[in-house]
PDB file of N, CA and C in Angstrom:
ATOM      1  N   UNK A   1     141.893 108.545  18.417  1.00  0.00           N
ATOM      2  CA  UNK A   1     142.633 107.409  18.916  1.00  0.00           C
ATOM      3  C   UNK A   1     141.959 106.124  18.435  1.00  0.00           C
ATOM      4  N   UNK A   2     142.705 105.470  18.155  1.00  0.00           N
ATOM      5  CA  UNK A   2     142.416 104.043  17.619  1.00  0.00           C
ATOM      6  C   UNK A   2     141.705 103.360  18.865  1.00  0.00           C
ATOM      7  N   UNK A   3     141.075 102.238  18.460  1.00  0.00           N
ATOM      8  CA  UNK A   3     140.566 101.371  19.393  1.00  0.00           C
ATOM      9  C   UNK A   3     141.263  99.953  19.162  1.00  0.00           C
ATOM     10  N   UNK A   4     141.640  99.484  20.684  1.00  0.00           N
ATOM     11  CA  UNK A   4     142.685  98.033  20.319  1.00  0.00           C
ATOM     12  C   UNK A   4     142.118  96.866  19.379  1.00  0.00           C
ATOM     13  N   UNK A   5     140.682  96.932  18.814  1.00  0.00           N
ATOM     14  CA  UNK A   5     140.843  96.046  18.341  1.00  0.00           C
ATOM     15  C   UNK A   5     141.001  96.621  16.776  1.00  0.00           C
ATOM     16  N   UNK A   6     141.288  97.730  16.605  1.00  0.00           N
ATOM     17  CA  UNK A   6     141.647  98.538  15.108  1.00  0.00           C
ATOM     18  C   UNK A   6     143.256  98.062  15.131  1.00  0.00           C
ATOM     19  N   UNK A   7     143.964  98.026  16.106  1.00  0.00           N
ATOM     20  CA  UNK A   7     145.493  97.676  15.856  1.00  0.00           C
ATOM     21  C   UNK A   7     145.916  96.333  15.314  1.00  0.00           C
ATOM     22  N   UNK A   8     146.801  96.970  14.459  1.00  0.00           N
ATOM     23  CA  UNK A   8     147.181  95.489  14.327  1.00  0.00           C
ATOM     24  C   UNK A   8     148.234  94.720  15.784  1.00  0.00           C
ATOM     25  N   UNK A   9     148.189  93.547  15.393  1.00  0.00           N
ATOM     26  CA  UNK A   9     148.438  92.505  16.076  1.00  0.00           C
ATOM     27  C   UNK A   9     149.818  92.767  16.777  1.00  0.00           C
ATOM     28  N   UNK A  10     150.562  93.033  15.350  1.00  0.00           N
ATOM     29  CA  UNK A  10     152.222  93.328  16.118  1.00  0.00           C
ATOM     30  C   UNK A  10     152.166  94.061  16.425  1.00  0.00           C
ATOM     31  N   UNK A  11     151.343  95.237  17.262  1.00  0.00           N
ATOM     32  CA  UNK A  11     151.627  96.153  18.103  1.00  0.00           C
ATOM     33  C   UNK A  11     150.989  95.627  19.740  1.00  0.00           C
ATOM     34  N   UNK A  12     150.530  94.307  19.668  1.00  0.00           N
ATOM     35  CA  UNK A  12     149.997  94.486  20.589  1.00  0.00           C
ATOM     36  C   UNK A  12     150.903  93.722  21.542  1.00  0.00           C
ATOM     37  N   UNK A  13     150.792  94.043  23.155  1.00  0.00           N
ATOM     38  CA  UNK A  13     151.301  92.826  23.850  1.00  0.00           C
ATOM     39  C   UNK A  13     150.932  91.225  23.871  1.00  0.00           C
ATOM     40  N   UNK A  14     151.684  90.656  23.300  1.00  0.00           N
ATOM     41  CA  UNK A  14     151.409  88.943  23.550  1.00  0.00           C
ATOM     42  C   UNK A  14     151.682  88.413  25.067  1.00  0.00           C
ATOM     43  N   UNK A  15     150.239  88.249  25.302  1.00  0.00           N
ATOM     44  CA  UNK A  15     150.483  87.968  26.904  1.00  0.00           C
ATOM     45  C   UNK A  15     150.455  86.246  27.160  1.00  0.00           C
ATOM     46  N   UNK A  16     150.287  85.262  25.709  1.00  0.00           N
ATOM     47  CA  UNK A  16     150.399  84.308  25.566  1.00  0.00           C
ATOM     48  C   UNK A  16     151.483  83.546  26.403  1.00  0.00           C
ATOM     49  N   UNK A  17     152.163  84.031  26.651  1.00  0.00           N
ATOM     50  CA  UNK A  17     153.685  83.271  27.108  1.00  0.00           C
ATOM     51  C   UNK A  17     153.361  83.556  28.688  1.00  0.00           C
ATOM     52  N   UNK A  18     152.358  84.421  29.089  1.00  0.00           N
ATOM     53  CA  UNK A  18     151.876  84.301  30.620  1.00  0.00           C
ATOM     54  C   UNK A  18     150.756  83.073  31.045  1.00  0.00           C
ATOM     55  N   UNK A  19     149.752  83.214  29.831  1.00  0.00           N
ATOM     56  CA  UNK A  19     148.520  82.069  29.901  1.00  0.00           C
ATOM     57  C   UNK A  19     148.000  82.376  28.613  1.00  0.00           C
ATOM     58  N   UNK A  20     148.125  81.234  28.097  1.00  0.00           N
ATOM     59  CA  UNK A  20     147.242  81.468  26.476  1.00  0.00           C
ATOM     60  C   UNK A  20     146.206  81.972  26.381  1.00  0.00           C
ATOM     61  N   UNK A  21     144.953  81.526  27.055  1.00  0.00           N
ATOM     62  CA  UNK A  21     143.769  82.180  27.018  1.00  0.00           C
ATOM     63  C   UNK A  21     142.949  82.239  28.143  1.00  0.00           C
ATOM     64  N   UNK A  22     141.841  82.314  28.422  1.00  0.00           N
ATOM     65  CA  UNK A  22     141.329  82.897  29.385  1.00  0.00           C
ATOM     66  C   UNK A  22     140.689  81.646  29.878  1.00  0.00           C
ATOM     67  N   UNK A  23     140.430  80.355  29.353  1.00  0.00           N
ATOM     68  CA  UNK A  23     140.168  79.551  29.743  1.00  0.00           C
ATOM     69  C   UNK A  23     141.432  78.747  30.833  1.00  0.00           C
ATOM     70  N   UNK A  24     142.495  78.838  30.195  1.00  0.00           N
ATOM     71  CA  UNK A  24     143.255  78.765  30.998  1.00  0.00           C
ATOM     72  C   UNK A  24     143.368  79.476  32.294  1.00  0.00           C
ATOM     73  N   UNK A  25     143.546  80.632  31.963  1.00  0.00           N
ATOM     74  CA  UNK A  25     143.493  81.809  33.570  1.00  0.00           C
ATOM     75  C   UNK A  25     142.469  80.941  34.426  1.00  0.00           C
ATOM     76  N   UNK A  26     141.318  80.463  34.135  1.00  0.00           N
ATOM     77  CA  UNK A  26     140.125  79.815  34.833  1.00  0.00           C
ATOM     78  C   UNK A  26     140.249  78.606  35.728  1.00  0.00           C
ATOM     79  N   UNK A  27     141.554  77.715  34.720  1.00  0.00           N
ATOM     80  CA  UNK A  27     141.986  76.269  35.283  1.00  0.00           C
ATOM     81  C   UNK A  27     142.866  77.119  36.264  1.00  0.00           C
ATOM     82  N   UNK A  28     143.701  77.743  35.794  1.00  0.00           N
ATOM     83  CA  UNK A  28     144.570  77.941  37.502  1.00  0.00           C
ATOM     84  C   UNK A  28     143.913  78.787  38.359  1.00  0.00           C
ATOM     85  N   UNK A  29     143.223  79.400  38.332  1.00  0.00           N
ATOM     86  CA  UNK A  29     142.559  80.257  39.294  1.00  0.00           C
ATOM     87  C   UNK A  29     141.942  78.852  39.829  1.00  0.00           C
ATOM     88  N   UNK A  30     141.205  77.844  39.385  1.00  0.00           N
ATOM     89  CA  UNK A  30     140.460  77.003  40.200  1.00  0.00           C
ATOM     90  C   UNK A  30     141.745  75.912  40.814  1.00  0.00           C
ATOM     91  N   UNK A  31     142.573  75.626  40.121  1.00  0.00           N
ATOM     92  CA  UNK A  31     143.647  75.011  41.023  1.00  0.00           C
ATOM     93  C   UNK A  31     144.605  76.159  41.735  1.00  0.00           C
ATOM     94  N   UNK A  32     144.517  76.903  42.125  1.00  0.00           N
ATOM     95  CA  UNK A  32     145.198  77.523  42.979  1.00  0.00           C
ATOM     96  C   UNK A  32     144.252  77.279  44.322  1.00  0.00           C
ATOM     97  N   UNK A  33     142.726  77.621  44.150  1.00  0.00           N
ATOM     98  CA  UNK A  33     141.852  77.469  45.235  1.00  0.00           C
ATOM     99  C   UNK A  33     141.198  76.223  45.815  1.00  0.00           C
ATOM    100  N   UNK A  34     141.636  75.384  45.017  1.00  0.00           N
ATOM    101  CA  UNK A  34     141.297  74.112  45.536  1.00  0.00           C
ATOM    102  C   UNK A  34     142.677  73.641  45.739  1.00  0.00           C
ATOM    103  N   UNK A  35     143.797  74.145  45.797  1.00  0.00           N
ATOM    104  CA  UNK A  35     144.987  73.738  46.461  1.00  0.00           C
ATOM    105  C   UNK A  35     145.362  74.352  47.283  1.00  0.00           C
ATOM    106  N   UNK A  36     144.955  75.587  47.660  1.00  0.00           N
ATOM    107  CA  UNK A  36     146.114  76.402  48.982  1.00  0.00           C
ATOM    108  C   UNK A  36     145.474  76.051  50.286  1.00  0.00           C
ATOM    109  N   UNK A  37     144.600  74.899  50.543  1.00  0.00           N
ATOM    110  CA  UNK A  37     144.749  74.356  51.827  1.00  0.00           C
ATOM    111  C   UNK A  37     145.403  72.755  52.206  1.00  0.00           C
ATOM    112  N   UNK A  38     146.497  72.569  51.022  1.00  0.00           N
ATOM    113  CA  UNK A  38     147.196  71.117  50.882  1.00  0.00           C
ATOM    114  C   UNK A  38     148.013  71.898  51.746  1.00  0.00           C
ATOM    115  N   UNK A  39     148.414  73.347  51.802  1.00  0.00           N
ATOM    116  CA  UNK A  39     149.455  73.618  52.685  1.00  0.00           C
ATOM    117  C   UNK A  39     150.144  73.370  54.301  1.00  0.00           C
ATOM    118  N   UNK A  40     148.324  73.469  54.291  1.00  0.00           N
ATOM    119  CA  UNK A  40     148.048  73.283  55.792  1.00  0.00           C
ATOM    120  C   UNK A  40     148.743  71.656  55.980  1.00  0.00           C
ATOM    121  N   UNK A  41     148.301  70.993  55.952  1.00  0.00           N
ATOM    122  CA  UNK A  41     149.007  69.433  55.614  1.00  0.00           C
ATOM    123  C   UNK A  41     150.005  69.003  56.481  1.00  0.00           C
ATOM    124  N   UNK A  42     150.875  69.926  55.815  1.00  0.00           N
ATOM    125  CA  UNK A  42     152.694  69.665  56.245  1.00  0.00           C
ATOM    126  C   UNK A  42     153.159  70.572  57.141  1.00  0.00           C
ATOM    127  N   UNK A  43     151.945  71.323  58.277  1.00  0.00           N
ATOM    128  CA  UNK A  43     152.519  72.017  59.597  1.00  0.00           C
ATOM    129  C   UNK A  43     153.037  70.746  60.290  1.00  0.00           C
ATOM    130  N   UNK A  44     154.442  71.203  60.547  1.00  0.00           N
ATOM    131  CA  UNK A  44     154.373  69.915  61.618  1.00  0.00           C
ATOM    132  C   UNK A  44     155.110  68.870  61.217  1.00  0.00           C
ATOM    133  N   UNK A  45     155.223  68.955  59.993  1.00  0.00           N
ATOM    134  CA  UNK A  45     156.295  67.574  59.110  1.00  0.00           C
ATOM    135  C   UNK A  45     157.525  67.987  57.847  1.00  0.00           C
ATOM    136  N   UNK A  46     157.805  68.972  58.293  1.00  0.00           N
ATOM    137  CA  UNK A  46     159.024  69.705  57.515  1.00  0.00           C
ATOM    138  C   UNK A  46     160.282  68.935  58.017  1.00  0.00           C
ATOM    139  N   UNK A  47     160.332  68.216  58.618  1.00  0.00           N
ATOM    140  CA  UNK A  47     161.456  68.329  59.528  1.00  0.00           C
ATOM    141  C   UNK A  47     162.005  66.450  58.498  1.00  0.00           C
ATOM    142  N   UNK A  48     161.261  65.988  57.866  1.00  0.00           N
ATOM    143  CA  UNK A  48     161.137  64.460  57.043  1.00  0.00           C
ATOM    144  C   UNK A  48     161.735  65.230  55.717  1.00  0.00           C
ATOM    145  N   UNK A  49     162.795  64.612  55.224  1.00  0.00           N
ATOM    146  CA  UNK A  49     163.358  65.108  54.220  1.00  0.00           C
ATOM    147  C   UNK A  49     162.565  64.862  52.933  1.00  0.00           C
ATOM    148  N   UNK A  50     161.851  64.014  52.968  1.00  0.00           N
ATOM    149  CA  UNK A  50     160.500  63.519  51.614  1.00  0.00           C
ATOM    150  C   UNK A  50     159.451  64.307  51.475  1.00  0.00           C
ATOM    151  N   UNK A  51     158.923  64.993  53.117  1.00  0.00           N
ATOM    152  CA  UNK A  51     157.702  65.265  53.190  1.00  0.00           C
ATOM    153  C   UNK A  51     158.543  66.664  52.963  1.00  0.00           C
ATOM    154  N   UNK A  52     159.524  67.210  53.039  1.00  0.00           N
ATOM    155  CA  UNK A  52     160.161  68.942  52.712  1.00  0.00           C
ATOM    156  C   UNK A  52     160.199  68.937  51.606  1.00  0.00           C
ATOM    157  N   UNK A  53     160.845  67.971  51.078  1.00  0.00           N
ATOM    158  CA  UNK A  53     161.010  67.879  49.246  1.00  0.00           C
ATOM    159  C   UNK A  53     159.296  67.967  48.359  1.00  0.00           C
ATOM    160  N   UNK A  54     158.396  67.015  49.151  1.00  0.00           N
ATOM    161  CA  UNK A  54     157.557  67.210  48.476  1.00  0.00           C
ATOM    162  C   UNK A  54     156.524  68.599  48.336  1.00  0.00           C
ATOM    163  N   UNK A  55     156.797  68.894  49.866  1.00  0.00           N
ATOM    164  CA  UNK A  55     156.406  70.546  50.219  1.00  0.00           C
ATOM    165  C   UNK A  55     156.788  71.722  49.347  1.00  0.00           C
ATOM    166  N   UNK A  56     158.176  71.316  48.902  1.00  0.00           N
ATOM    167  CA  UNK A  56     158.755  72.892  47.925  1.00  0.00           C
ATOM    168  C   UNK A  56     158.169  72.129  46.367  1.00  0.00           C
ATOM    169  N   UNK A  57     158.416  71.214  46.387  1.00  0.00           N
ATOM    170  CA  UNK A  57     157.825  71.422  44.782  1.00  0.00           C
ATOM    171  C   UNK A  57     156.472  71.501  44.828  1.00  0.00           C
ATOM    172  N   UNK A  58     155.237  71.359  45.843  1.00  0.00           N
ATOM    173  CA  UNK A  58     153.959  71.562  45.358  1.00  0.00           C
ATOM    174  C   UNK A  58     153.612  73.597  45.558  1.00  0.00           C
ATOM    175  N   UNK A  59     154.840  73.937  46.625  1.00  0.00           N
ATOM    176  CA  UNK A  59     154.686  75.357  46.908  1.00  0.00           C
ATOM    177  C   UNK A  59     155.485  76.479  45.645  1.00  0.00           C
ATOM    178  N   UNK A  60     156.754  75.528  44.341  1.00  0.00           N
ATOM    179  CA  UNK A  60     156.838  76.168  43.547  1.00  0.00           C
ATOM    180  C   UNK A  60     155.902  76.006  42.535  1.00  0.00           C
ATOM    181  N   UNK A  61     155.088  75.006  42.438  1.00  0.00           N
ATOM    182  CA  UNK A  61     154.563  74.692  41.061  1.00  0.00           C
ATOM    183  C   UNK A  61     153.235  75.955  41.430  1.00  0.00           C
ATOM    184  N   UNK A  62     152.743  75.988  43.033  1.00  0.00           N
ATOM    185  CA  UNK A  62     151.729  77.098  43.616  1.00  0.00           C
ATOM    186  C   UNK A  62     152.157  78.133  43.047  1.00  0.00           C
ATOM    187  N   UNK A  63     153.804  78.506  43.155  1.00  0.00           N
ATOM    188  CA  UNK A  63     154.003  80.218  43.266  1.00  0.00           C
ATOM    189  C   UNK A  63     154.306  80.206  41.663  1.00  0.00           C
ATOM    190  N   UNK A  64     154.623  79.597  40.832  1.00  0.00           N
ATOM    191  CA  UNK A  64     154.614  79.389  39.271  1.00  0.00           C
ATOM    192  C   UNK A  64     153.266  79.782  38.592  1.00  0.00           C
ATOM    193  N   UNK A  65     152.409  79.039  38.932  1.00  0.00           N
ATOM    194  CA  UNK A  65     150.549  79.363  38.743  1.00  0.00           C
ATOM    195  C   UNK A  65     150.641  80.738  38.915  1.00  0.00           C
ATOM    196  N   UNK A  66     150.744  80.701  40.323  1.00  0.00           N
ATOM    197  CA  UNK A  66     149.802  82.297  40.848  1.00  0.00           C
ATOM    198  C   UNK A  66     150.638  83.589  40.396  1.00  0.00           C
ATOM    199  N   UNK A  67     151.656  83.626  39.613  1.00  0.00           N
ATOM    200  CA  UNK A  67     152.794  84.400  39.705  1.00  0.00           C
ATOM    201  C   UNK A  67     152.164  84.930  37.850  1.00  0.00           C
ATOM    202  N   UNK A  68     152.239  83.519  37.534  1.00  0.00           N
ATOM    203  CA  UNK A  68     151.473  83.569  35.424  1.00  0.00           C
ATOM    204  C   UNK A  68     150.246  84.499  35.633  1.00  0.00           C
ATOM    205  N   UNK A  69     149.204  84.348  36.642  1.00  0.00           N
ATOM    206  CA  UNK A  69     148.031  84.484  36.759  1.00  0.00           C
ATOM    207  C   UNK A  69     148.214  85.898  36.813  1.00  0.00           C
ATOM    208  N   UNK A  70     148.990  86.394  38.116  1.00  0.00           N
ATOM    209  CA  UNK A  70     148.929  87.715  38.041  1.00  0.00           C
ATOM    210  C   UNK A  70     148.883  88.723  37.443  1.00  0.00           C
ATOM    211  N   UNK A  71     150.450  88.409  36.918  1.00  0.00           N
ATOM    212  CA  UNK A  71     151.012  88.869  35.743  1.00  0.00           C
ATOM    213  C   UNK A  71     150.115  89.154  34.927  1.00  0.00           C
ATOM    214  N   UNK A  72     149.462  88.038  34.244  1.00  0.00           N
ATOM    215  CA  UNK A  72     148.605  88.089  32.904  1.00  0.00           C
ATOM    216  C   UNK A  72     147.617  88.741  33.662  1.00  0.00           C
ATOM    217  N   UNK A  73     146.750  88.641  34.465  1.00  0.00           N
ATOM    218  CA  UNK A  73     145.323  89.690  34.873  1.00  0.00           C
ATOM    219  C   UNK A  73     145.851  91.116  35.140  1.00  0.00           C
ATOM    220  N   UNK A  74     147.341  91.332  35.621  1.00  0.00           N
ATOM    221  CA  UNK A  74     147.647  92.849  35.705  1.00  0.00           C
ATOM    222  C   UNK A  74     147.925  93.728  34.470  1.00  0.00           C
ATOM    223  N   UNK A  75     148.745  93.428  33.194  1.00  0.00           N
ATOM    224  CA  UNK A  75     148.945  93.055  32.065  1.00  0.00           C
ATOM    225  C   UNK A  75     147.710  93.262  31.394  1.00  0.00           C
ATOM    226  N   UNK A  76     146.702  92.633  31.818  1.00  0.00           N
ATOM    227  CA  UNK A  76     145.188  92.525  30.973  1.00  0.00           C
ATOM    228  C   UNK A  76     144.635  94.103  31.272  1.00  0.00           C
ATOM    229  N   UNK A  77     144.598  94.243  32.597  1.00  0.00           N
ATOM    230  CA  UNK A  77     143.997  95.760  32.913  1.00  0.00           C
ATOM    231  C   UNK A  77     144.706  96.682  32.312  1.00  0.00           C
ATOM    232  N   UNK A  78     146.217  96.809  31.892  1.00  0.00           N
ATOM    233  CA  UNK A  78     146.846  97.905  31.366  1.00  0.00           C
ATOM    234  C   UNK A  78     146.281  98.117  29.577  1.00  0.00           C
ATOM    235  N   UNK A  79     144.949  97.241  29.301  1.00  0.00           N
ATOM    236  CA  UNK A  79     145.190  97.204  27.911  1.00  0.00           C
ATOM    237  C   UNK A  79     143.636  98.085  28.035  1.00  0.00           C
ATOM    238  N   UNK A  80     143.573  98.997  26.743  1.00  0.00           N
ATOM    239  CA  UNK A  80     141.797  99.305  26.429  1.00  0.00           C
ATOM    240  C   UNK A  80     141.436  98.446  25.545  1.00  0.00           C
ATOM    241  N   UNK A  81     140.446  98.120  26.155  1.00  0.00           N
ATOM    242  CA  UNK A  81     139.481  97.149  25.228  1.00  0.00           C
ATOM    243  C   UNK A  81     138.538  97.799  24.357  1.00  0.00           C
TER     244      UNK A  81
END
């Protein structure tokens, strides 16, 4: 059996379109954790149509991150290195 880095390229999965590189994976892993206590914030003020609006877009741009992240680290384990 071949070893993945004997394959060529077009056989491999491009996980680019999840997170280019691993430095990246690093920036959102650190903004995911220095953001999931902005959540806390807005107990209590959903009910302000500005402060709801601003709530779903900082909780999709959250579930956008953490969703790439996954993906690409689950994705990463299915590969031999």
């Amino acid at each position: 059996m071949q070893k993945r880095c004997e394959i060529d390229n077009k056989y491999k999965w491009d996980l680019s379109s999840y997170i280019k590189d691993e430095t990246e994976l690093q920036n959102n892993l650190k903004y995911l954790k220095e953001n999931v206590n902005k959540f806390k914030t807005y107990y209590g003020k959903l009910t302000d149509k500005s402060v709801l609006t601003e709530y779903l877009k900082l909780s999709e741009q959250y579930e956008n991150i953490l969703a790439k992240s996954i993906n690409y680290i689950e994705l990463n384990l299915e590969t031999d290195f």
